[in-house]
N, C-alpha and C. Protein backbone atom coordinates (compact mmCIF):
# COMPACT_ATOMS: atom_id res chain seq x y z
N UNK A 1 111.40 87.49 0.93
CA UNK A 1 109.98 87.50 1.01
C UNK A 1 109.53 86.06 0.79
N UNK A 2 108.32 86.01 1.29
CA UNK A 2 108.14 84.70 1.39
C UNK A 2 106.42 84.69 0.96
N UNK A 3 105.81 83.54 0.17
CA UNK A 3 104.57 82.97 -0.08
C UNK A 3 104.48 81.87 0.54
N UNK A 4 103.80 81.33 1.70
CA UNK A 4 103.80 80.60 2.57
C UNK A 4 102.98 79.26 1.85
N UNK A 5 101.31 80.11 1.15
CA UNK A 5 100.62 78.97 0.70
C UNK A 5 101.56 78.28 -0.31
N UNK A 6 102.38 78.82 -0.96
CA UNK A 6 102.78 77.74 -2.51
C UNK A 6 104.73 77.42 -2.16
N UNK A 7 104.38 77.56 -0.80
CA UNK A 7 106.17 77.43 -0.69
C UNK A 7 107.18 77.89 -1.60
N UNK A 8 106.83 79.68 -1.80
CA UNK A 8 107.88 80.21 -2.47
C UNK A 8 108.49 81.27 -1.71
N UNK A 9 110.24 80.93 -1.87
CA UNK A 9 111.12 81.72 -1.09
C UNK A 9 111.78 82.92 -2.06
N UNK A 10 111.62 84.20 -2.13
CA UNK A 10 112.25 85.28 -2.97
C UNK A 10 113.20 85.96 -2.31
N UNK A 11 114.47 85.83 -2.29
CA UNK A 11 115.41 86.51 -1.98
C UNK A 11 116.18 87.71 -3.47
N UNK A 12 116.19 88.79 -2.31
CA UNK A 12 116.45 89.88 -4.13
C UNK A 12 118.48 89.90 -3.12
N UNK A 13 119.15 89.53 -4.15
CA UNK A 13 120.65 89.45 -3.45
C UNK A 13 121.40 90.84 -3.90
N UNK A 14 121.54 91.58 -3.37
CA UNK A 14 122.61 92.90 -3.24
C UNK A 14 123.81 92.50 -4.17
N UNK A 15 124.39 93.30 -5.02
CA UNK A 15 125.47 93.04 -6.05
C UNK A 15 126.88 92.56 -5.97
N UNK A 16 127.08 93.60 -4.55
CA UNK A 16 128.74 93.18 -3.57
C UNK A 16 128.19 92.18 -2.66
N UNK A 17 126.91 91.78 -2.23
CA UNK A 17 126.91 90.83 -1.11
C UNK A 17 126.81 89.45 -1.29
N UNK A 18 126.74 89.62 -2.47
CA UNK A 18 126.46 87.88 -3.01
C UNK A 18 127.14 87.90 -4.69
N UNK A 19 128.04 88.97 -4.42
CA UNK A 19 128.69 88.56 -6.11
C UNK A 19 128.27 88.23 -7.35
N UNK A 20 127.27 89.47 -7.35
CA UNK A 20 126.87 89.27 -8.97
C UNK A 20 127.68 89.08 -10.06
N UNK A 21 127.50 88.28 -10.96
CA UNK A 21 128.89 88.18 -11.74
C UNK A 21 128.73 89.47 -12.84
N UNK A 22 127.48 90.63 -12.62
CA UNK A 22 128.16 92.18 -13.75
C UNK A 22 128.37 92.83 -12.58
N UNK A 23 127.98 93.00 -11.56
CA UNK A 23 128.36 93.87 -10.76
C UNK A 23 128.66 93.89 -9.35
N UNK A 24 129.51 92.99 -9.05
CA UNK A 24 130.16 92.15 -7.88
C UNK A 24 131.70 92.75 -8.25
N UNK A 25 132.35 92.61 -6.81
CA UNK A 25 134.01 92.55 -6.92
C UNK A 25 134.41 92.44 -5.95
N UNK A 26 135.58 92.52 -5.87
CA UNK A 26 136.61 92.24 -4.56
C UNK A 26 137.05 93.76 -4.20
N UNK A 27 136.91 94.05 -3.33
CA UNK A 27 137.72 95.50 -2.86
C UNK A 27 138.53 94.94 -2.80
N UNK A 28 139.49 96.40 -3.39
CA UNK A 28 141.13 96.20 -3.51
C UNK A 28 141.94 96.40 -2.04
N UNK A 29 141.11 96.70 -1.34
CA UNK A 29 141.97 96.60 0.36
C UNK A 29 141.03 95.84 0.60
N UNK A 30 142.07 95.22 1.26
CA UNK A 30 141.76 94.08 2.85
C UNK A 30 141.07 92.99 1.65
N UNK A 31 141.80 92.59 0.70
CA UNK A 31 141.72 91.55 -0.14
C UNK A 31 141.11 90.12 0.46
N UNK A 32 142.13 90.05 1.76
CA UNK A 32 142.52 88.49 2.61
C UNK A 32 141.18 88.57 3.37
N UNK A 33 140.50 89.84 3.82
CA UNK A 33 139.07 89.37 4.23
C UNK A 33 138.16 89.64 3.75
N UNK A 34 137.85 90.04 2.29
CA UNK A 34 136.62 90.18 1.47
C UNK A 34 136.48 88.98 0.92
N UNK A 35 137.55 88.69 0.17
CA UNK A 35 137.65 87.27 -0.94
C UNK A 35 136.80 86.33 -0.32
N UNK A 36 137.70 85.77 1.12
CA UNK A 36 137.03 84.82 1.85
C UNK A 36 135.55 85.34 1.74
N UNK A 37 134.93 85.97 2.88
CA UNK A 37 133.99 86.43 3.43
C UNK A 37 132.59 86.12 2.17
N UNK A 38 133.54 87.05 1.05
CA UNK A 38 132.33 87.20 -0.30
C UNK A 38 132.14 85.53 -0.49
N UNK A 39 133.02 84.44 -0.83
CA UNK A 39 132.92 83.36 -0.80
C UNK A 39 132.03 82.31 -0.38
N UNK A 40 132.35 82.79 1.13
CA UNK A 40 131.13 82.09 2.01
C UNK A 40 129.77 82.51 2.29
N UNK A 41 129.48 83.86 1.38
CA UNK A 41 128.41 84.37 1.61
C UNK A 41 127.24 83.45 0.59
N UNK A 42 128.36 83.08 -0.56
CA UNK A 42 127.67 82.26 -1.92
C UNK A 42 127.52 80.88 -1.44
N UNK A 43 128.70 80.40 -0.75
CA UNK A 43 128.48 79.18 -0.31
C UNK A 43 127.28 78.71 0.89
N UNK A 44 127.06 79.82 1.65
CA UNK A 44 125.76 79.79 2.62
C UNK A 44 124.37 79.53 1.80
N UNK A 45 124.80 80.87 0.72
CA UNK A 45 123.00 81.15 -0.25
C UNK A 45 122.81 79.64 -0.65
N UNK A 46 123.97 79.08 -1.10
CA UNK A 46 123.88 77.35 -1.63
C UNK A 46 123.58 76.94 -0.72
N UNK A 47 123.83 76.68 0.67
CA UNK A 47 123.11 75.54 1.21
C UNK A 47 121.99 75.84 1.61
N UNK A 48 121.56 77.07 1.92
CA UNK A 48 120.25 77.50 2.26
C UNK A 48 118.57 77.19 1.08
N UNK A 49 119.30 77.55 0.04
CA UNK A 49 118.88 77.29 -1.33
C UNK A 49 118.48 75.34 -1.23
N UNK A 50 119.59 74.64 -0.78
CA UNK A 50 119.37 73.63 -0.41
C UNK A 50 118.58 73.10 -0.10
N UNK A 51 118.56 73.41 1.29
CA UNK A 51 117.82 73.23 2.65
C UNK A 51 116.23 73.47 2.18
N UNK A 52 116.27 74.84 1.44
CA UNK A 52 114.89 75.14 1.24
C UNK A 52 114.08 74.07 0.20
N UNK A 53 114.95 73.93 -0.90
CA UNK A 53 114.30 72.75 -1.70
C UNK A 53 114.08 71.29 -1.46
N UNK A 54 114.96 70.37 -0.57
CA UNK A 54 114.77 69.72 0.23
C UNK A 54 113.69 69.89 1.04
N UNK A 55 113.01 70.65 1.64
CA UNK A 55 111.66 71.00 2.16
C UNK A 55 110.39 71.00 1.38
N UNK A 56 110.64 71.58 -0.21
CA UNK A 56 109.85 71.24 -1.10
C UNK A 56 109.64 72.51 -1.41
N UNK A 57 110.16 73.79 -0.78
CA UNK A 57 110.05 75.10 -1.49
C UNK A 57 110.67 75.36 -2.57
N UNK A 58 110.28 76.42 -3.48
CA UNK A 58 110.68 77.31 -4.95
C UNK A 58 111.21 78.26 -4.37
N UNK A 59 112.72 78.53 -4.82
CA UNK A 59 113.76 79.17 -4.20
C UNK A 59 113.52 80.04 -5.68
N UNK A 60 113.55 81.27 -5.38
CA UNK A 60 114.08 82.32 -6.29
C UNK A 60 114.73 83.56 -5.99
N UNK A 61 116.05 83.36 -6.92
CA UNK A 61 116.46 84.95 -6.40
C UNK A 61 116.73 85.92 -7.49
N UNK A 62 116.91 86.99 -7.02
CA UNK A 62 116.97 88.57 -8.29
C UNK A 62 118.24 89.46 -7.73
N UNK A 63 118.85 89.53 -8.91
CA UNK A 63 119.61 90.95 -8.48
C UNK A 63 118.81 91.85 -7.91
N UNK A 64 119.55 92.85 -7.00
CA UNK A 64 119.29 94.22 -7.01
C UNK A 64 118.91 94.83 -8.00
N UNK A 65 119.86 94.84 -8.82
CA UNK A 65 119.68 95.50 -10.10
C UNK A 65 118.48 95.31 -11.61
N UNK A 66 118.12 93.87 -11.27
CA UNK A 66 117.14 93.77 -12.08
C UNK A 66 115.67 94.25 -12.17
N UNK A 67 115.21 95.10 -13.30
CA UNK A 67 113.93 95.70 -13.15
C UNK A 67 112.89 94.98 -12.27
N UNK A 68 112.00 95.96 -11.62
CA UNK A 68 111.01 95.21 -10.62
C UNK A 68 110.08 94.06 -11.20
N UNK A 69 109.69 94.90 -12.44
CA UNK A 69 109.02 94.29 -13.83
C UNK A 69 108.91 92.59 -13.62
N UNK A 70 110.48 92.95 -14.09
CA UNK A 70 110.90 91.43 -14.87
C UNK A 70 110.90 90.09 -13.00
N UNK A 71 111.25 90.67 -12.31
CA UNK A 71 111.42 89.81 -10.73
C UNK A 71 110.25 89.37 -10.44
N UNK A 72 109.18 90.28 -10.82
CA UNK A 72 107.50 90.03 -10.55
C UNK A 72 106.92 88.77 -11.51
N UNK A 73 107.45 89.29 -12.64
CA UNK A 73 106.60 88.48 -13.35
C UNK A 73 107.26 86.48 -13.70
N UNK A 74 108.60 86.73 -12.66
CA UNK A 74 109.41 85.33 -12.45
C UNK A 74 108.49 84.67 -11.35
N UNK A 75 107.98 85.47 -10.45
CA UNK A 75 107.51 85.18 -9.08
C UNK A 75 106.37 84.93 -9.06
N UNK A 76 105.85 85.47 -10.21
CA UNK A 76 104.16 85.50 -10.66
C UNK A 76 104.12 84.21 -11.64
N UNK A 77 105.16 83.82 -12.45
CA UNK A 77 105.21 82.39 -12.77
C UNK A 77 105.10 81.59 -11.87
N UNK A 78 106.09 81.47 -11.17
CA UNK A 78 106.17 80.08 -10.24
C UNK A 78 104.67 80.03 -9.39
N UNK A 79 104.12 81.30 -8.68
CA UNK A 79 103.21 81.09 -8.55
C UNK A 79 102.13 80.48 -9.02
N UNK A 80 101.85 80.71 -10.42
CA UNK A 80 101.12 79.94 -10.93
C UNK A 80 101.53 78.78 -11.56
N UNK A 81 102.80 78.10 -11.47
CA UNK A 81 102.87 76.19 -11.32
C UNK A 81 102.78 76.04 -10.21
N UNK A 82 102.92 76.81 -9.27
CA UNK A 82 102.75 76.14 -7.54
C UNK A 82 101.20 75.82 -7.76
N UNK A 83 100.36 76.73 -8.29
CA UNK A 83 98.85 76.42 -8.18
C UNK A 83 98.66 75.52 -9.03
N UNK A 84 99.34 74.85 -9.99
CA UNK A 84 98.79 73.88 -11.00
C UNK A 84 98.82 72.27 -10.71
């Protein structure tokens, strides 16, 4: 999701898709193409994460798993230093 006026980027990252470190893992089959794969999925979010701050956007991301609560009121911060 995106706030266009204050250049903030919210990505909420899935647990197996970006390797949360409580609730991320490697499936135990087909080891030789998860490992990789999960790898470069983190190494993409990094350069993207990059790319975006280099532009001058507020990159934020949330587990899946973390209450809606608590993601809002991270997003509802930055919002208000973007306005300050």
């Amino acid at each position: 999701m995106v706030f266009t006026r204050w250049r903030i980027a919210v990505f909420i990252d899935g647990c197996f898709w970006h390797s949360c470190p409580v609730h991320g893992n490697v499936p135990a089959r087909n080891v030789g193409y998860w490992e990789p794969k999960l790898k470069r999925n983190i190494a993409r979010d990094r350069r993207v994460d990059a790319v975006l701050a280099h532009a001058g956007w507020r990159v934020i991301h949330a587990w899946e798993h973390e209450p809606t609560h608590e993601v809002a009121d991270r997003v509802l911060g930055e919002v208000h230093a973007a306005q300050s």
